[in-house]
Protein backbone atom coordinates (compact mmCIF):
# COMPACT_ATOMS: atom_id res chain seq x y z
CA UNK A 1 16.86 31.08 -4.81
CA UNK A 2 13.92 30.70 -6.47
CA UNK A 3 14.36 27.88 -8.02
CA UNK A 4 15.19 26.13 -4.75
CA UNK A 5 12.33 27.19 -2.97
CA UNK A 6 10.05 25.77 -5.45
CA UNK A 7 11.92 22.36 -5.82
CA UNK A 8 11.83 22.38 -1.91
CA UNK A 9 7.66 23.36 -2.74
CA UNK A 10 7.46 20.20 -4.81
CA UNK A 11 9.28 17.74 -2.84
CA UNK A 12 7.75 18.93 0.24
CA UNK A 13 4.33 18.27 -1.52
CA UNK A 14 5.00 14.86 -2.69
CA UNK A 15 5.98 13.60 0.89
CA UNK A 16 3.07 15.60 2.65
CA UNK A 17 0.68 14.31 4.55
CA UNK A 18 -1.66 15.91 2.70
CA UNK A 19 -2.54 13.95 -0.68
CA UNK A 20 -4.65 14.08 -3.57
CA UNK A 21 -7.83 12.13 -3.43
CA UNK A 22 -7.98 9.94 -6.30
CA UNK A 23 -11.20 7.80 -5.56
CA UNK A 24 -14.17 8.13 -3.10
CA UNK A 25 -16.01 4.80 -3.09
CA UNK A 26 -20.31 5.04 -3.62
CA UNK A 27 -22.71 3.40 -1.26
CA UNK A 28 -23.64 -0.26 -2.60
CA UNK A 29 -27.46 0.09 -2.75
CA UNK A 30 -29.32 -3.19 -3.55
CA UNK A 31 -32.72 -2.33 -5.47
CA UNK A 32 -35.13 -4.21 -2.39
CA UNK A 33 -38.17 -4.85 -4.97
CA UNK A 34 -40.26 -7.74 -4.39
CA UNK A 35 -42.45 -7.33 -8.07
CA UNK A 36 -43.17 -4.82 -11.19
CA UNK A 37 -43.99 -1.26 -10.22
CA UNK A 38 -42.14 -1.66 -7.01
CA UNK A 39 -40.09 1.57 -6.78
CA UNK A 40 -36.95 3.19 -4.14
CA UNK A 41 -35.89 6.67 -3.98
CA UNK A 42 -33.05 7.03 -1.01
CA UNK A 43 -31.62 10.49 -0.29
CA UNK A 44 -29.06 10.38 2.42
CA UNK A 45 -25.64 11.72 4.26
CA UNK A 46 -22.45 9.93 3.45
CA UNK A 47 -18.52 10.48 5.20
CA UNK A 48 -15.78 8.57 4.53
CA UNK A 49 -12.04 8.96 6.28
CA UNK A 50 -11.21 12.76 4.06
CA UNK A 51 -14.58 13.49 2.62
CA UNK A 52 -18.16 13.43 2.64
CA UNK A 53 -21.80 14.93 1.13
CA UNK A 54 -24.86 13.92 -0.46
CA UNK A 55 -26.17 10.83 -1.90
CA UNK A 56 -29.61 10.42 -4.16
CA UNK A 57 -30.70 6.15 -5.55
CA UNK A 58 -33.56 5.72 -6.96
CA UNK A 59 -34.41 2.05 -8.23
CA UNK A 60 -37.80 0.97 -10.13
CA UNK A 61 -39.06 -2.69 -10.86
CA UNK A 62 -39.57 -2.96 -14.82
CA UNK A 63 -41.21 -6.48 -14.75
CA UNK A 64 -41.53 -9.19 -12.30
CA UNK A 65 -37.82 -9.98 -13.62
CA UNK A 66 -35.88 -6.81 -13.97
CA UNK A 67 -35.31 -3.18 -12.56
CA UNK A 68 -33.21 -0.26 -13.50
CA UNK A 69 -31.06 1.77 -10.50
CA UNK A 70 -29.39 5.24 -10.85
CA UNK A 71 -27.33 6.64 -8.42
CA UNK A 72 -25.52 10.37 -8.03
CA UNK A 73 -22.77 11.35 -5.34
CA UNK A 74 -21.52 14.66 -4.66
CA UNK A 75 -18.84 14.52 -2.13
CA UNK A 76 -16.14 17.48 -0.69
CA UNK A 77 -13.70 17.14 2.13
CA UNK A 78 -10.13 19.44 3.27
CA UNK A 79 -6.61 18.83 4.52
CA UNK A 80 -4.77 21.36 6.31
CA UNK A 81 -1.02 21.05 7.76
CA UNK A 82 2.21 22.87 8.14
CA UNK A 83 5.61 22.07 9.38
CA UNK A 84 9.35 24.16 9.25
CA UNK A 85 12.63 23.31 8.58
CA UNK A 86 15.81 25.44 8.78
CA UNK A 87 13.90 28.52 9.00
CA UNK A 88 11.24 27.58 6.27
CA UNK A 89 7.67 27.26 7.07
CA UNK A 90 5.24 25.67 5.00
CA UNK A 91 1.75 25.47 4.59
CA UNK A 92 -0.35 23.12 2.61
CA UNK A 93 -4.32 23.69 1.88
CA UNK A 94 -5.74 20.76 0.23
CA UNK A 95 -9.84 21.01 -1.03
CA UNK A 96 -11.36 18.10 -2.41
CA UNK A 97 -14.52 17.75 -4.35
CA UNK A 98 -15.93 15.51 -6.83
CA UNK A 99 -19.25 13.95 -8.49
CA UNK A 100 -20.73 10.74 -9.48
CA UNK A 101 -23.20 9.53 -11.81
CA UNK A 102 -24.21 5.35 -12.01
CA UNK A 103 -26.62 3.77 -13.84
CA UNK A 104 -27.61 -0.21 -13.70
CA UNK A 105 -29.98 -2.70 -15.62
CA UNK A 106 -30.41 -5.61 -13.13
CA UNK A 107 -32.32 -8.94 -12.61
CA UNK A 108 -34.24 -9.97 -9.25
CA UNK A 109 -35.67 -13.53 -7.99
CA UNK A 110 -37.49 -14.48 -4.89
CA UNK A 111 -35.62 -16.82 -2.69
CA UNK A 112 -38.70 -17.59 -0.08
CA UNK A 113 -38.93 -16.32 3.24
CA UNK A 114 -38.71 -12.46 2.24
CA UNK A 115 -35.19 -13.18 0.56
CA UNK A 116 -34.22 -12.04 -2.77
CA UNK A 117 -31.50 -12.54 -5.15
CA UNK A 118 -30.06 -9.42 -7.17
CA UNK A 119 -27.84 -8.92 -9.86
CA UNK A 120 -27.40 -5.96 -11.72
CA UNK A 121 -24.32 -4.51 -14.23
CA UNK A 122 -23.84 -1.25 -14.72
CA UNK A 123 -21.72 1.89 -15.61
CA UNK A 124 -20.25 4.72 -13.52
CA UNK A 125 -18.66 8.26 -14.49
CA UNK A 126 -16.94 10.42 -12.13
CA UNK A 127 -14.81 13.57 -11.35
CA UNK A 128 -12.17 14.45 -8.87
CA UNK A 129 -10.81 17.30 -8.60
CA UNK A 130 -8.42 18.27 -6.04
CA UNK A 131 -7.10 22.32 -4.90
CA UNK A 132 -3.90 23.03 -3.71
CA UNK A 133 -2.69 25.86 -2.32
CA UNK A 134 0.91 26.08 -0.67
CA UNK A 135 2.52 28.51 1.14
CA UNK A 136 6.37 29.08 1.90
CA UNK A 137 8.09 31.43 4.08
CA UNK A 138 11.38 31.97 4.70
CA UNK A 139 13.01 35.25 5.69
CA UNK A 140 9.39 36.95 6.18
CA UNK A 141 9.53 36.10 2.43
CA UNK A 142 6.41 34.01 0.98
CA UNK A 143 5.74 32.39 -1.89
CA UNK A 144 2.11 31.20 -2.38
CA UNK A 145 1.40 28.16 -5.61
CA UNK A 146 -1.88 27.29 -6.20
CA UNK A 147 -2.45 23.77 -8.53
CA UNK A 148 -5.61 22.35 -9.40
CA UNK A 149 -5.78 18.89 -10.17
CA UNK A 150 -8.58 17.03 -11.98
CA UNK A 151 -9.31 12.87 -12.76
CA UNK A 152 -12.05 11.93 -14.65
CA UNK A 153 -12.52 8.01 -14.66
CA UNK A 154 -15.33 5.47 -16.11
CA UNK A 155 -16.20 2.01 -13.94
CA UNK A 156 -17.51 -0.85 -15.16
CA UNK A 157 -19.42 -3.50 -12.97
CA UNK A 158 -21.38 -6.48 -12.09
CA UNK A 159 -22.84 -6.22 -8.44
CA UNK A 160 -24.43 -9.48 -7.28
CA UNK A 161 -26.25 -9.50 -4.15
CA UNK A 162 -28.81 -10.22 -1.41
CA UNK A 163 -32.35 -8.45 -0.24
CA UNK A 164 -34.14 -8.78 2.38
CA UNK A 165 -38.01 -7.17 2.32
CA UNK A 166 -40.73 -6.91 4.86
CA UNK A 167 -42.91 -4.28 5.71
CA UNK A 168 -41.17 -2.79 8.28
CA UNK A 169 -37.75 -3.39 7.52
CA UNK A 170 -35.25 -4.12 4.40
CA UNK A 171 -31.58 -4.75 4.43
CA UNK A 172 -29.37 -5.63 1.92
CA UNK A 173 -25.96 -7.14 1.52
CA UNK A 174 -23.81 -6.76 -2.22
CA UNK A 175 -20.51 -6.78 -4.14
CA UNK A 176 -19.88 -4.95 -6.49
CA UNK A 177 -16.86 -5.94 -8.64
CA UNK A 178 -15.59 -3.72 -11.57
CA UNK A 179 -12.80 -1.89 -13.43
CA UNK A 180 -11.72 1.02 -12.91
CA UNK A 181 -10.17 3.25 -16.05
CA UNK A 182 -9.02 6.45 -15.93
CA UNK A 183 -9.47 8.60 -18.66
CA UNK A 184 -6.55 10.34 -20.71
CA UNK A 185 -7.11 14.01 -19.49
CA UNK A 186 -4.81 16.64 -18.90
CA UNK A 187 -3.90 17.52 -15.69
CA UNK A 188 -1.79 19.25 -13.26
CA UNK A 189 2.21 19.04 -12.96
CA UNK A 190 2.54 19.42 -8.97
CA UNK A 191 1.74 15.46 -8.27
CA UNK A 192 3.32 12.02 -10.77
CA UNK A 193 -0.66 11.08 -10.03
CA UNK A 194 -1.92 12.22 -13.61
CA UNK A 195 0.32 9.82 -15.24
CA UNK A 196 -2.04 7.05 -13.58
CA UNK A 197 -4.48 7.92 -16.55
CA UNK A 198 -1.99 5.89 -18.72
CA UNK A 199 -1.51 3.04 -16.65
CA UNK A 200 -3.54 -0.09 -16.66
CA UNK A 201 -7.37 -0.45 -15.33
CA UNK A 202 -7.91 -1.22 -11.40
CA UNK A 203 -9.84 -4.00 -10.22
CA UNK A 204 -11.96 -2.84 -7.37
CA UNK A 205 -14.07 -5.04 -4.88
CA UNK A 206 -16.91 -3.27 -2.75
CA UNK A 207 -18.73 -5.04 -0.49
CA UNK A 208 -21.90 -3.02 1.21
CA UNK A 209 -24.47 -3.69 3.56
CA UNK A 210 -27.45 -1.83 4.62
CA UNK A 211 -30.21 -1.84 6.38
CA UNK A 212 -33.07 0.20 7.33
CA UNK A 213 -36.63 0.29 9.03
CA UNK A 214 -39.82 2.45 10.18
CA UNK A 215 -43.19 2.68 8.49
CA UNK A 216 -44.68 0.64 5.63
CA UNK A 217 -43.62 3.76 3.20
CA UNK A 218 -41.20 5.60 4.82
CA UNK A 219 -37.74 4.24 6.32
CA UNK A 220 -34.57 5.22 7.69
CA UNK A 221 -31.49 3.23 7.71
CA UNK A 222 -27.75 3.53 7.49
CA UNK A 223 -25.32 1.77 4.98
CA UNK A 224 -21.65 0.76 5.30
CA UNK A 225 -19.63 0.11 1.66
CA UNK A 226 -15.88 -0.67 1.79
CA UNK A 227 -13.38 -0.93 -1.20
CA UNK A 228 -10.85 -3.88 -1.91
CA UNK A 229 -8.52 -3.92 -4.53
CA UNK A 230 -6.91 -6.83 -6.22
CA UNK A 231 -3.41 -6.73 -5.31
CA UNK A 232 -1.77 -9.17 -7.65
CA UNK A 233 -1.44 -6.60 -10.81
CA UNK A 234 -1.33 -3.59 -8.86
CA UNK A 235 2.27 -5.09 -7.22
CA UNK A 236 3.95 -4.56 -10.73
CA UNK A 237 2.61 -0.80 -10.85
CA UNK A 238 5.01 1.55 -9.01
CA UNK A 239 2.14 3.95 -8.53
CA UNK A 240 -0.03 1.79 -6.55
CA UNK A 241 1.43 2.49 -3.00
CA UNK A 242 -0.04 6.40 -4.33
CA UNK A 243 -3.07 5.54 -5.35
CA UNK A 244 -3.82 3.39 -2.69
CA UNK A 245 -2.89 5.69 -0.18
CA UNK A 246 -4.55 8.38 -1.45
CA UNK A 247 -8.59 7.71 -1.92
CA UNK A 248 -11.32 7.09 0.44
CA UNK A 249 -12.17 3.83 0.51
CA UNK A 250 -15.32 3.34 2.72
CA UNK A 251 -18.34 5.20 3.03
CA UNK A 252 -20.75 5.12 5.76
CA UNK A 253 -24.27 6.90 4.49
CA UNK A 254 -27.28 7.65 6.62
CA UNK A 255 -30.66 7.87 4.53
CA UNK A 256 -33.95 8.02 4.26
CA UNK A 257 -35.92 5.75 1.87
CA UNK A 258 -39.56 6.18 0.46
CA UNK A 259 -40.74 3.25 -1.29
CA UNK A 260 -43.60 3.31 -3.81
CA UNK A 261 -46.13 0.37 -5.00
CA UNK A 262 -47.27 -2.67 -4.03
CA UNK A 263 -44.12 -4.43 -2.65
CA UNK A 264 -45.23 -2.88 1.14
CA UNK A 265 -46.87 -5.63 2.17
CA UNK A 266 -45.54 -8.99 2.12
CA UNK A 267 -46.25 -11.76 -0.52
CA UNK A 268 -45.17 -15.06 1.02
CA UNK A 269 -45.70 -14.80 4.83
CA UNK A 270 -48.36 -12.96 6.66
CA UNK A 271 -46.83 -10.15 9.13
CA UNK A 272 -45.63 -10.56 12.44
């Protein structure tokens, strides 16, 4: 009887509504420097469509040619549902959680008028890890399994974009394009998602755009990044329906920017 209940366990997890959270897409931050010294640090509130939490950037103007970025995202979220069949009842907790850590070397131009021109390439690590906790009754009898499941993956991009900088206001539009790869770790046995560690790397597509305003040091704004994937390879992969139905792919973040040195007030046109 056993035996059945837990097959019944394991099937009823596969098909549940509740899934494990593979990916959580990061804001898109362009750097908005205008020369050397010029310096960002953003701390803000992000959600997506499961989970949400913190967000820290922090980007600093090396030369009049090139800055460095670095980015960490902490991010947690739940899924709760139950449902009953022939006199079973089942009950699934799902807690997600997960870090990220990105760094970036990058090259900026000015384009006139307050526009500049970004590029940047960088690297990303992060962790998800996913708790499940499932409970089955039948007969007043219940039978509680617990699983935690973990994915660590590296991404490698190229993010081209757009700034815009005045004293007063800054927005920024980007893309950043990279590879995902998921690394060979062991994981748990409830979900066929740990065998995605073996398969291919995902090409990802996030486009982001924020903007933000206030005084000449101190800004708020709000940010909106979304992720695309590039369908053509992933249609030969018989996991991609999961893994595509299973991550958060746009974040909305609400933050507040300080900016540091001389980029405040503006070089090519006097202020309105």
């Amino acid at each position: 009887m056993k035996s059945i209940l837990s097959a019944l366990l394991i099937a009823t997890l596969l098909s549940s509504c509740c899934q494990s959270v593979y990916f959580v897409t990061d804001p898109v931050v362009t750097a908005n420097v205008k020369q050397k010294s010029d310096a960002n640090l953003t701390a803000g509130l992000n959600t997506g469509s499961t989970t949400g939490g913190f967000h820290f950037n922090g980007s600093y103007a090396l030369t009049e040619k090139y800055f460095v970025s670095a980015s960490a995202t902490h991010y947690s979220g739940s899924c709760r549902s139950s449902n009953s069949n022939n006199g079973t009842s089942v009950k699934k907790n799902v807690d997600y959680s997960g870090n990220s850590m990105m760094g970036a070397f990058g090259y900026y131009k000015p384009l006139g008028n307050n526009f500049y021109f970004e590029s940047c390439a960088g690297l990303k690590f992060g962790t998800n890890f996913n708790f499940w906790k499932i409970d089955s009754t039948q007969n007043a009898n219940t039978i509680s399994t617990k699983e935690n499941i973990q994915f660590y993956h590296l991404k490698y991009f190229i993010q081209p974009g757009i700034a815009y900088n005045r004293k007063h206001f800054q927005a920024g539009l980007g893309l950043r394009m990279g590879v995902l790869d998921y690394l060979p770790r062991k994981t748990g046995s409830l979900n066929s998602a740990p065998s995605i560690s073996h398969e291919a790397p995902v090409f990802l597509f996030e486009p982001g755009l924020q903007v933000c305003g206030g005084g000449e040091y101190v800004k708020f704004g709000a940010e909106f990044t979304g992720t695309l994937s590039d369908l053509g390879p992933l249609l030969l992969d018989p996991l991609s329906n999961v893994f595509f139905s299973s991550t958060d792919r746009f974040a909305l973040t609400f933050f507040l920017k300080v900016g540091f040195g001389k980029k405040m007030g503006d070089k090519t046109t006097p202020q309105q």
